[in-house]
C-alpha atoms as a PDB file:
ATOM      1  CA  UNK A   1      17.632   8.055  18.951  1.00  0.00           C
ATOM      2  CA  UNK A   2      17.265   9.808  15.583  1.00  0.00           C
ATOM      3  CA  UNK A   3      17.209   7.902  12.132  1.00  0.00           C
ATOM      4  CA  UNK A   4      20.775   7.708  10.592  1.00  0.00           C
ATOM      5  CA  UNK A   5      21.628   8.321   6.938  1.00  0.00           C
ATOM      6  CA  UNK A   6      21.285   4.693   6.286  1.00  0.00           C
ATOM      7  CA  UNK A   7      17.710   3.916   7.965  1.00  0.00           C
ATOM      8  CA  UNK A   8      16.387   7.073   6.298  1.00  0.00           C
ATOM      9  CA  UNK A   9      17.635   5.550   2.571  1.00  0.00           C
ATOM     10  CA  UNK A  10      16.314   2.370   3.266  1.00  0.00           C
ATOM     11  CA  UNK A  11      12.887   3.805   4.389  1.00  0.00           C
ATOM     12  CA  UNK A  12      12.798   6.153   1.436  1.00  0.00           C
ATOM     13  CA  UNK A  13      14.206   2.667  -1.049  1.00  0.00           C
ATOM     14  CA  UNK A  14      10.668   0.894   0.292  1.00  0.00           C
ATOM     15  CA  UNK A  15       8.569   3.697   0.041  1.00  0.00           C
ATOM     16  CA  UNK A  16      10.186   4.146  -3.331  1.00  0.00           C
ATOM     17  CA  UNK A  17      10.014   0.186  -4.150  1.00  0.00           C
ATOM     18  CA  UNK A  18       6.452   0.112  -2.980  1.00  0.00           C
ATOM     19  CA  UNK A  19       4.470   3.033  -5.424  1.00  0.00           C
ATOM     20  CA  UNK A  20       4.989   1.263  -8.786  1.00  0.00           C
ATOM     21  CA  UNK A  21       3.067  -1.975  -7.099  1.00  0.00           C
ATOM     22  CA  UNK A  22       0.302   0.197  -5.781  1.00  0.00           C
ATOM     23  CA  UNK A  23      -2.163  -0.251  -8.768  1.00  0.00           C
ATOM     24  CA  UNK A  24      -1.554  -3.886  -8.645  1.00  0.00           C
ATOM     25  CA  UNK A  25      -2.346  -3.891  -4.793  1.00  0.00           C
ATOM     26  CA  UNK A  26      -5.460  -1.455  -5.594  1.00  0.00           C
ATOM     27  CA  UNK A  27      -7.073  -3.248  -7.797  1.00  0.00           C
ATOM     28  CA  UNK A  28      -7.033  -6.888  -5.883  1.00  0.00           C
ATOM     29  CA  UNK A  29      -8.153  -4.315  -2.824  1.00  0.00           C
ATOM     30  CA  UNK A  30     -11.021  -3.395  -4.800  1.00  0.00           C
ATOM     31  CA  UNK A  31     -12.094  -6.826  -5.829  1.00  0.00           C
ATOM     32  CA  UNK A  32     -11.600  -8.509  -2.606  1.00  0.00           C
ATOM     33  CA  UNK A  33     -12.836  -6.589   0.160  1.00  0.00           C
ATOM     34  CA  UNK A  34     -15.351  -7.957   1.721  1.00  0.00           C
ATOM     35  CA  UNK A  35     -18.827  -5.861   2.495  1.00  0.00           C
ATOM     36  CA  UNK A  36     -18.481  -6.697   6.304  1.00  0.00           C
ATOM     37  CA  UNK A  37     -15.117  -3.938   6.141  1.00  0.00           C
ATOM     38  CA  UNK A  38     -17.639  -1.538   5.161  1.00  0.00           C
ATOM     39  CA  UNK A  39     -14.921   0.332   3.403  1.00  0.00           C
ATOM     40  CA  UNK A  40     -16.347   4.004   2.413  1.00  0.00           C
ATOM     41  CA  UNK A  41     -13.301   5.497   0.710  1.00  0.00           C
ATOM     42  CA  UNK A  42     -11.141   2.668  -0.870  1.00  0.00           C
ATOM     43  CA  UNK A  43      -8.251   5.217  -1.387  1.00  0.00           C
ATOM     44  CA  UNK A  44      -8.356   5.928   1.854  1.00  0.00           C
ATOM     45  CA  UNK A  45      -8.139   2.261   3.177  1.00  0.00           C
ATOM     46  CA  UNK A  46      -5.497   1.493   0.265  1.00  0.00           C
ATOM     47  CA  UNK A  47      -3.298   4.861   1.855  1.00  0.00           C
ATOM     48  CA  UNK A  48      -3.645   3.450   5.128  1.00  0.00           C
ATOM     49  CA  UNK A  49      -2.788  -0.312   4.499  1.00  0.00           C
ATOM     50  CA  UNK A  50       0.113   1.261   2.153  1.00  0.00           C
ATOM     51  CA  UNK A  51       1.727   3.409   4.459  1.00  0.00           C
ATOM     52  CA  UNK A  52       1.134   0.314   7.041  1.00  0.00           C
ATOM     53  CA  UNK A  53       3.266  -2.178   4.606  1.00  0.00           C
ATOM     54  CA  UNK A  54       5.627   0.686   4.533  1.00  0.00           C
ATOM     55  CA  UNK A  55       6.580   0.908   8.110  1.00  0.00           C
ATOM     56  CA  UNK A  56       5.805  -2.840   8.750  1.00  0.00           C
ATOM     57  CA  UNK A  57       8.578  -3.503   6.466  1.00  0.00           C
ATOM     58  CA  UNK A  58      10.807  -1.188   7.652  1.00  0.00           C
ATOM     59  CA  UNK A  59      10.863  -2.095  11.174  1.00  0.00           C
ATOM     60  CA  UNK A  60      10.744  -5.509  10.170  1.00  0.00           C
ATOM     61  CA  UNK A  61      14.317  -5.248   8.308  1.00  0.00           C
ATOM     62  CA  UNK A  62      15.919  -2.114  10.078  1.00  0.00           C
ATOM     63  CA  UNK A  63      14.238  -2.043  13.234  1.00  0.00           C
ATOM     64  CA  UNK A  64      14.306  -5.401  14.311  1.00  0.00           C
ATOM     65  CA  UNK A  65      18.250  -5.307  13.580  1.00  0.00           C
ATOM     66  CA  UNK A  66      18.820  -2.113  15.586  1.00  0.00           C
ATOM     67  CA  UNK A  67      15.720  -0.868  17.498  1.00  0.00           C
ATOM     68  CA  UNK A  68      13.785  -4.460  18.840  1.00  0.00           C
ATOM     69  CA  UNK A  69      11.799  -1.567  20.715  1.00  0.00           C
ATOM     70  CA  UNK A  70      11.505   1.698  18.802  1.00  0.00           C
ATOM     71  CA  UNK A  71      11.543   4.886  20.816  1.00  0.00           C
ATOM     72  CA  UNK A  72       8.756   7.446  20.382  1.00  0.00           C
ATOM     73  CA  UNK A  73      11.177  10.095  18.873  1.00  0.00           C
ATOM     74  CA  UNK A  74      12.372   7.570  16.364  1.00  0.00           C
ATOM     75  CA  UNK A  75       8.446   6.825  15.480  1.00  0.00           C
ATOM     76  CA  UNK A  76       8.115  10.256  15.143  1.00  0.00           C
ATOM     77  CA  UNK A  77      10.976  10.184  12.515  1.00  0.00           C
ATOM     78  CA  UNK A  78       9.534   7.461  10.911  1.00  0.00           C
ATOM     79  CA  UNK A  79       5.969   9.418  10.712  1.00  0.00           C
ATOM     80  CA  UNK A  80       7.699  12.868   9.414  1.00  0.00           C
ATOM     81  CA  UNK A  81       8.892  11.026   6.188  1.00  0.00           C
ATOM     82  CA  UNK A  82       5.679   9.319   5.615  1.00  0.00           C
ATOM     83  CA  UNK A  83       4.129  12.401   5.814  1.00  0.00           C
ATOM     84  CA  UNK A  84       6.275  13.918   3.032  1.00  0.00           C
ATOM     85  CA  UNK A  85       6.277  11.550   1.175  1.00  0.00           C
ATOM     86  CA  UNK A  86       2.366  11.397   1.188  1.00  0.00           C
ATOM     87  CA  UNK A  87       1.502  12.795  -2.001  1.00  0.00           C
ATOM     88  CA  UNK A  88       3.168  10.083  -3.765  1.00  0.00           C
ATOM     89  CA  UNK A  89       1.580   7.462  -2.268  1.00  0.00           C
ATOM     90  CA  UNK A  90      -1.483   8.836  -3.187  1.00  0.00           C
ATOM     91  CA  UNK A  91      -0.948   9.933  -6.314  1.00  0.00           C
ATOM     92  CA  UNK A  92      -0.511   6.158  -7.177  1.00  0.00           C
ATOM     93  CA  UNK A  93      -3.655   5.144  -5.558  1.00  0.00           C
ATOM     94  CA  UNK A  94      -5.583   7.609  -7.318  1.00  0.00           C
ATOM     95  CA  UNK A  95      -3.765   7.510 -10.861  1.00  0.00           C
ATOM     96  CA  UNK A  96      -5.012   3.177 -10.064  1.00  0.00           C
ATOM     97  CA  UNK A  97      -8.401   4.455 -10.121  1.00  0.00           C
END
């Protein structure tokens, strides 16, 4: 089942309602991981825990109203916008420092 009109807008809203709280999020990452991660690249740790809030919240609110068990195809959806919408994400992380 593909993502409607309205799932799509309220994945792009979080995504969009997420990036201005990355630095905030970045820099308690970078003072509060502890050694035992053994974190190499904190951006990429901070892109992956971001885009994991992202779709965490998502399905939380949409999904658990309309898909309790999301089909691949919708996943894949999902996955497509995050990838396009990549390069904003990261810009935020690395304009954080």
């Amino acid at each position: 089942m593909p993502l409607d009109n309205y799932g799509r807008g309220l994945l792009e809203k979080s995504i969009d309602e997420t990036i201005p709280v990355i630095p905030t999020f970045v820099e308690r990452l970078r003072n509060n991981i502890p050694e035992d991660f053994m974190i190499q690249k904190m951006e990429d740790y901070a892109f992956g825990f971001v885009k994991g809030l992202i779709i965490g919240n998502f399905l939380g609110t949409y999904g658990s109203a309309y898909f309790p068990n999301p089909p691949p195809d919708l996943m894949n959806e999902i996955g497509e916008v995050m990838v396009r919408r990549a390069r904003d994400i990261r810009e935020a992380i690395f304009k954080a420092g």
